[in-house]
Protein backbone atom coordinates (compact mmCIF):
# COMPACT_ATOMS: atom_id res chain seq x y z
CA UNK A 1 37.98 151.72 -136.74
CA UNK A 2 39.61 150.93 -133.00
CA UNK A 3 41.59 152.74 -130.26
CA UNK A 4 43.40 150.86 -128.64
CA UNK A 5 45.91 151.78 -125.53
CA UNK A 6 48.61 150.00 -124.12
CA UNK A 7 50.99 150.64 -120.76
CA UNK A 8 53.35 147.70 -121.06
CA UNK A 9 54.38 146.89 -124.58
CA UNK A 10 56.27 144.11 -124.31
CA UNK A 11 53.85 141.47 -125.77
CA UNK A 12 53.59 143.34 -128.68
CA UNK A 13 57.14 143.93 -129.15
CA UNK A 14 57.61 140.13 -128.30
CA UNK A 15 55.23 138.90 -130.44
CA UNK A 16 55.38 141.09 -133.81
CA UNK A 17 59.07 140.98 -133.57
CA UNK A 18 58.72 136.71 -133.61
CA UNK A 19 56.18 137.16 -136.66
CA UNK A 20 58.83 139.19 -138.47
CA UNK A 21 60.87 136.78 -138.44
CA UNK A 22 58.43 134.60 -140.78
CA UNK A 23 56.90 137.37 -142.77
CA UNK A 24 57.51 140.85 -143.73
CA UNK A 25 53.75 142.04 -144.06
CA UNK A 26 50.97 140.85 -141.98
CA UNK A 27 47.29 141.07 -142.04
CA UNK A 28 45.65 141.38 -138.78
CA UNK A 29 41.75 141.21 -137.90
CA UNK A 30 40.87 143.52 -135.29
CA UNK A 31 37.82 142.76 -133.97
CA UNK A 32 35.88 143.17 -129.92
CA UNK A 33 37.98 139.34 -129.57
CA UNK A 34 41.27 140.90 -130.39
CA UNK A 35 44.04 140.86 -132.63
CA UNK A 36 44.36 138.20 -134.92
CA UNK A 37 46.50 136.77 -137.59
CA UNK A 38 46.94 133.55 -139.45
CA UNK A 39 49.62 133.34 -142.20
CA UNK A 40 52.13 131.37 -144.01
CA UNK A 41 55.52 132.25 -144.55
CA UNK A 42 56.97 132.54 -148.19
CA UNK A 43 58.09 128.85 -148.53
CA UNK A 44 55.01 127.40 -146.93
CA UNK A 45 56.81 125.78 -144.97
CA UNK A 46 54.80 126.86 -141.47
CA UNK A 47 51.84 128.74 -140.77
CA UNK A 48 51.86 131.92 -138.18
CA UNK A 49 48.92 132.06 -136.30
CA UNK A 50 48.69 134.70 -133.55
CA UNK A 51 46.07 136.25 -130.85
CA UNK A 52 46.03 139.20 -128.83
CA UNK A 53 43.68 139.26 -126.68
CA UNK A 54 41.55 142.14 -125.61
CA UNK A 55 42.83 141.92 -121.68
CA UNK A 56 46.40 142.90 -122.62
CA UNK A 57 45.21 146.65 -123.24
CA UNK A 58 43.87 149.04 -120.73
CA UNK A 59 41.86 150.49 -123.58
CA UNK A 60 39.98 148.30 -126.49
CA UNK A 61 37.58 150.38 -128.38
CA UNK A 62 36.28 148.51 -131.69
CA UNK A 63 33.53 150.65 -133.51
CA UNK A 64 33.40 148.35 -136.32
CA UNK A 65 35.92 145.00 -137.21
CA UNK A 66 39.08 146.30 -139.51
CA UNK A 67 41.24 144.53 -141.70
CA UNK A 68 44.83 146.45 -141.69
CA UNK A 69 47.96 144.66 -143.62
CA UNK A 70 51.25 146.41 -142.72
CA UNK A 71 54.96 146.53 -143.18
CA UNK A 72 56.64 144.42 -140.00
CA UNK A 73 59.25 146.09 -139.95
CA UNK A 74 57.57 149.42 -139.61
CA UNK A 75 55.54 148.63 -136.95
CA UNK A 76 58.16 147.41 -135.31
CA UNK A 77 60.74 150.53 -135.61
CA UNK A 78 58.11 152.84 -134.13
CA UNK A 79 57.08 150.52 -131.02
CA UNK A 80 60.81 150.18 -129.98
CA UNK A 81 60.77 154.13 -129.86
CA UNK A 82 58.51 153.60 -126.68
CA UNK A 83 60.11 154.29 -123.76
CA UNK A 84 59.40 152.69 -119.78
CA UNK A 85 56.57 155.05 -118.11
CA UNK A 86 55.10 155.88 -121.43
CA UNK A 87 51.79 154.95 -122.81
CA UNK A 88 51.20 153.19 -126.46
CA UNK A 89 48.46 154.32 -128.38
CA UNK A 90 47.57 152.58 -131.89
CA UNK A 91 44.29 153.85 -133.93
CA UNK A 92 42.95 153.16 -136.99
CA UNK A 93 42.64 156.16 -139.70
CA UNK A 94 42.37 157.05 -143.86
CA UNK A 95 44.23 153.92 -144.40
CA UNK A 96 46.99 154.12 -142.15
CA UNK A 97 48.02 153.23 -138.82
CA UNK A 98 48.39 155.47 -136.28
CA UNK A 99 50.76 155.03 -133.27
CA UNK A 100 50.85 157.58 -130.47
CA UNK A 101 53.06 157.43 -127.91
CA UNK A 102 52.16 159.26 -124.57
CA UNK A 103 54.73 160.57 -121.78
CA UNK A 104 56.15 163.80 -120.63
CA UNK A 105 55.60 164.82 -124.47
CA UNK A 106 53.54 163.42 -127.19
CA UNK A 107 54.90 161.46 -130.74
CA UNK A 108 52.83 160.53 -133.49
CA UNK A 109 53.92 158.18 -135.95
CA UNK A 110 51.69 157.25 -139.20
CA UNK A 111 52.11 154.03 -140.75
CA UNK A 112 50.40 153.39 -144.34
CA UNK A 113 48.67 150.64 -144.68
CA UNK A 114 48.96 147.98 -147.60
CA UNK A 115 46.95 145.95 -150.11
CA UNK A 116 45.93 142.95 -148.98
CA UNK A 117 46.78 140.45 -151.38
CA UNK A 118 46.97 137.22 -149.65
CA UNK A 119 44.99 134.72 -149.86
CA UNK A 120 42.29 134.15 -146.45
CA UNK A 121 44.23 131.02 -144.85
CA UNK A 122 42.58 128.94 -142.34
CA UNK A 123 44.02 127.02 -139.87
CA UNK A 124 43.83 123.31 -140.62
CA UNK A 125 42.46 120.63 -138.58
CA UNK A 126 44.89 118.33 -137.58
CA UNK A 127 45.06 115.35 -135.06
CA UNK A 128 47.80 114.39 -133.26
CA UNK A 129 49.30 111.27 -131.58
CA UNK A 130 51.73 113.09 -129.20
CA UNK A 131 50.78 115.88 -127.11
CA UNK A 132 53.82 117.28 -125.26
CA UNK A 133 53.66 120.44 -122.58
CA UNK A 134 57.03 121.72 -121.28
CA UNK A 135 58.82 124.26 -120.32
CA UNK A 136 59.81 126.90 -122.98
CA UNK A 137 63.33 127.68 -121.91
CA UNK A 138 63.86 124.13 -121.60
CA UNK A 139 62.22 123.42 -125.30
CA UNK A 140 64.62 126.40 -126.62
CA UNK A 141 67.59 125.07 -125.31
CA UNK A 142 67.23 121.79 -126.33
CA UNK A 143 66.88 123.68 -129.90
CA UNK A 144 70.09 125.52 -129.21
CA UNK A 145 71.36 122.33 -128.32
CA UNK A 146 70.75 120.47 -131.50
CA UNK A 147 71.68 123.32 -133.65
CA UNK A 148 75.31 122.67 -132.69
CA UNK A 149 75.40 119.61 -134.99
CA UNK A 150 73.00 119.73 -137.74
CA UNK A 151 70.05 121.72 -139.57
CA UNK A 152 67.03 119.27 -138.21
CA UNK A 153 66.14 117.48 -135.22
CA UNK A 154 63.85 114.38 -134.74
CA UNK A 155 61.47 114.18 -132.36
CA UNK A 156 60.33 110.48 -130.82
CA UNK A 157 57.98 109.76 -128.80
CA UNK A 158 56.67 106.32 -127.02
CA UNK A 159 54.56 105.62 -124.08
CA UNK A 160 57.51 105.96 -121.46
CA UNK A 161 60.35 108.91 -123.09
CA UNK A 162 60.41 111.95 -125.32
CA UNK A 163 63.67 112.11 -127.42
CA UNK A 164 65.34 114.45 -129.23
CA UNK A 165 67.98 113.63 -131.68
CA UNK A 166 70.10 115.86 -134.35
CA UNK A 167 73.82 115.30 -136.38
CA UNK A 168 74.57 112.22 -137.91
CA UNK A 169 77.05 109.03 -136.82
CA UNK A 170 80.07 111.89 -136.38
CA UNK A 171 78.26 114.18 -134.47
CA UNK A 172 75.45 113.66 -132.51
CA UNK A 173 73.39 115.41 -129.93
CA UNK A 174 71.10 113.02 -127.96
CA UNK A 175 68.24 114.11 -125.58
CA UNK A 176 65.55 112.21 -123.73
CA UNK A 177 63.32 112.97 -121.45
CA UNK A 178 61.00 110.38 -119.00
CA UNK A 179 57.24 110.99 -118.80
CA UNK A 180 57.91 111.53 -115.37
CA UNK A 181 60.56 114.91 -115.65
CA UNK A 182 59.64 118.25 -114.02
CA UNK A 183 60.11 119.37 -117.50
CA UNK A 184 57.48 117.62 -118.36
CA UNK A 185 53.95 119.02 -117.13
CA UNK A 186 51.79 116.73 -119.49
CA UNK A 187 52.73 113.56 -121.22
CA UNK A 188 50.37 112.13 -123.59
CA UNK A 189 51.39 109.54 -126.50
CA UNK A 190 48.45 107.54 -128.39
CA UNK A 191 50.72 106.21 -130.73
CA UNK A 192 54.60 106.26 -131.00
CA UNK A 193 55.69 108.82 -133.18
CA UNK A 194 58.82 109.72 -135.23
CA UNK A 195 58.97 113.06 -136.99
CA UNK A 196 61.84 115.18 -138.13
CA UNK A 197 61.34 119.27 -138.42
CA UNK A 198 63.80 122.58 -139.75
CA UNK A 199 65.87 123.52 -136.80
CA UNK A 200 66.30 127.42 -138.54
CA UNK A 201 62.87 127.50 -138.35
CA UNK A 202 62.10 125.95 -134.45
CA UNK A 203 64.91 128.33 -133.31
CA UNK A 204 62.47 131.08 -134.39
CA UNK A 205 59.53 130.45 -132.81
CA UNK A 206 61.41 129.00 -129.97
CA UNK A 207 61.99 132.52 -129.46
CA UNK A 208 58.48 132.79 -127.66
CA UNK A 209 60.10 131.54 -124.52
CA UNK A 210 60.99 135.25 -123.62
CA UNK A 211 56.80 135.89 -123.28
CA UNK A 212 55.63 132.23 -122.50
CA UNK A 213 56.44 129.36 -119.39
CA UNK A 214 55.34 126.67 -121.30
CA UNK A 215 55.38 125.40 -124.94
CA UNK A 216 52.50 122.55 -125.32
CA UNK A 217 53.87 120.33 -128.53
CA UNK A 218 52.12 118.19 -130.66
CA UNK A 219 53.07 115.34 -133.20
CA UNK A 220 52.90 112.41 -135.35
CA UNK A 221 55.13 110.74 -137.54
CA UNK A 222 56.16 112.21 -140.76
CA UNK A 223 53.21 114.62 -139.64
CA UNK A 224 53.05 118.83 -139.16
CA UNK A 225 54.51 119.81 -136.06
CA UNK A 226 52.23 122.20 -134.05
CA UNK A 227 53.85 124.65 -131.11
CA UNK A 228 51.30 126.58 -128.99
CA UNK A 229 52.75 129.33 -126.85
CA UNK A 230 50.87 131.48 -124.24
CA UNK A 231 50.76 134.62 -121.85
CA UNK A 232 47.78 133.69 -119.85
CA UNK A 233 44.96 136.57 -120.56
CA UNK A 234 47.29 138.59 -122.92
CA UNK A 235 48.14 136.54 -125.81
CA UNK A 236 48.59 132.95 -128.20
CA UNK A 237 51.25 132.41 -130.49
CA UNK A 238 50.73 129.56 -132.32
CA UNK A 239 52.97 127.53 -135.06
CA UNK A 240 52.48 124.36 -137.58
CA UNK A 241 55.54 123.93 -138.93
CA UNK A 242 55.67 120.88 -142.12
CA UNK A 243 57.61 117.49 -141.69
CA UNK A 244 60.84 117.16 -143.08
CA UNK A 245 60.70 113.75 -145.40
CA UNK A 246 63.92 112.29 -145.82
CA UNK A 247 64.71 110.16 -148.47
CA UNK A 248 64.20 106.34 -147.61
């Protein structure tokens, strides 16, 4: 059971609407560490993994851990009714959620919960040659960028440039970045690396920009793609998204 309170919603909003976009029903742990999740979205393809942190509510009362799975979408249609001034309030009852929301008059809404059917995931250990940290508008609009000629982007990396490249020999969209660019707040490359990933799906959680400065990346040649996003004390979003392997 939990109580927990809320005066600025826009993490949650942020963040549940981004995990939407991957899944439609999520299981969260709530537990005194915060809100957790860790799934995969219907193709496997990349893994969710998300944590909100017990700072980013004025109130964070835990009686016991709880294990809710809920409909997305739902959650999301009742936090959008909250309105600037108001207070969120989400509590934990006979199997459903309950979201209260607190101003110059008082709305309940009651969310059922669902049966949790999927299967515990854990987050795999991976190690990385390339280890990337940027800035997140910069990231997303490289995405944006590539998006204008094809469905994937490669991403190289050697000791001295980080490249981006998407389209083919008609259309091409070309990026690089030195080691030494203000873009670039941390440049590490063990080995160089060549990787290509799902532009539909880095446009998505690219999306964590509007929450996050910085996007730390990390890669390795025909290798999962990891993207760590973060609100200092509020919140991690976290993706691994799988290597597209072309043909050779």
């Amino acid at each position: 059971m939990f109580t927990l309170r809320v005066n600025d919603t826009k993490i949650l909003n942020n963040t549940i609407g981004i995990v939407s976009e991957f899944i439609s029903d999520a299981t969260f742990h709530v537990t005194n560490e915060g809100l957790k999740l860790v799934s995969m979205d219907p193709a496997n393809i990349s893994m969710v993994i998300l944590n909100i942190l017990p700072s980013s509510f004025i109130e964070y009362n835990v009686t016991e851990p709880s294990k809710i799975t809920i409909n997305l979408d739902s959650l999301k249609q009742a936090l959008k009714r909250v309105r600037s001034g108001e207070t969120l309030v989400l509590s934990h009852s006979n199997n459903r959620l309950n979201v209260t929301i607190l101003g110059n008059s008082t709305r309940k809404f009651s969310i059922p919960l669902l049966d949790d059917e999927e299967t515990e995931r854990k987050i795999p250990s991976l190690d990385f040659n390339v280890s990337i940290q940027m800035k997140s508008i910069e990231f997303r609009n490289f995405i944006d960028d590539s998006s204008i000629v094809g469905d994937a982007v490669t991403f190289r990396a050697n000791e001295d440039t980080f490249n981006l490249l998407s389209g083919d020999t008609g259309r091409k969209v070309d990026i690089d970045m030195k080691k030494d660019s203000e873009i670039l707040n941390n440049f590490s490359v063990r080995e160089n690396s060549n990787s290509i990933y799902s532009i539909d799906y880095l446009k998505k959680m690219t999306k964590s920009s509007s929450f996050s400065d910085e996007v730390k990346l990390n890669f390795s040649s025909d290798y999962p793609l990891k993207l760590d996003f973060r609100a200092i004390n509020q919140c991690q979003l976290s993706f691994i998204l799988a290597p597209r392997i072309e043909n050779k």
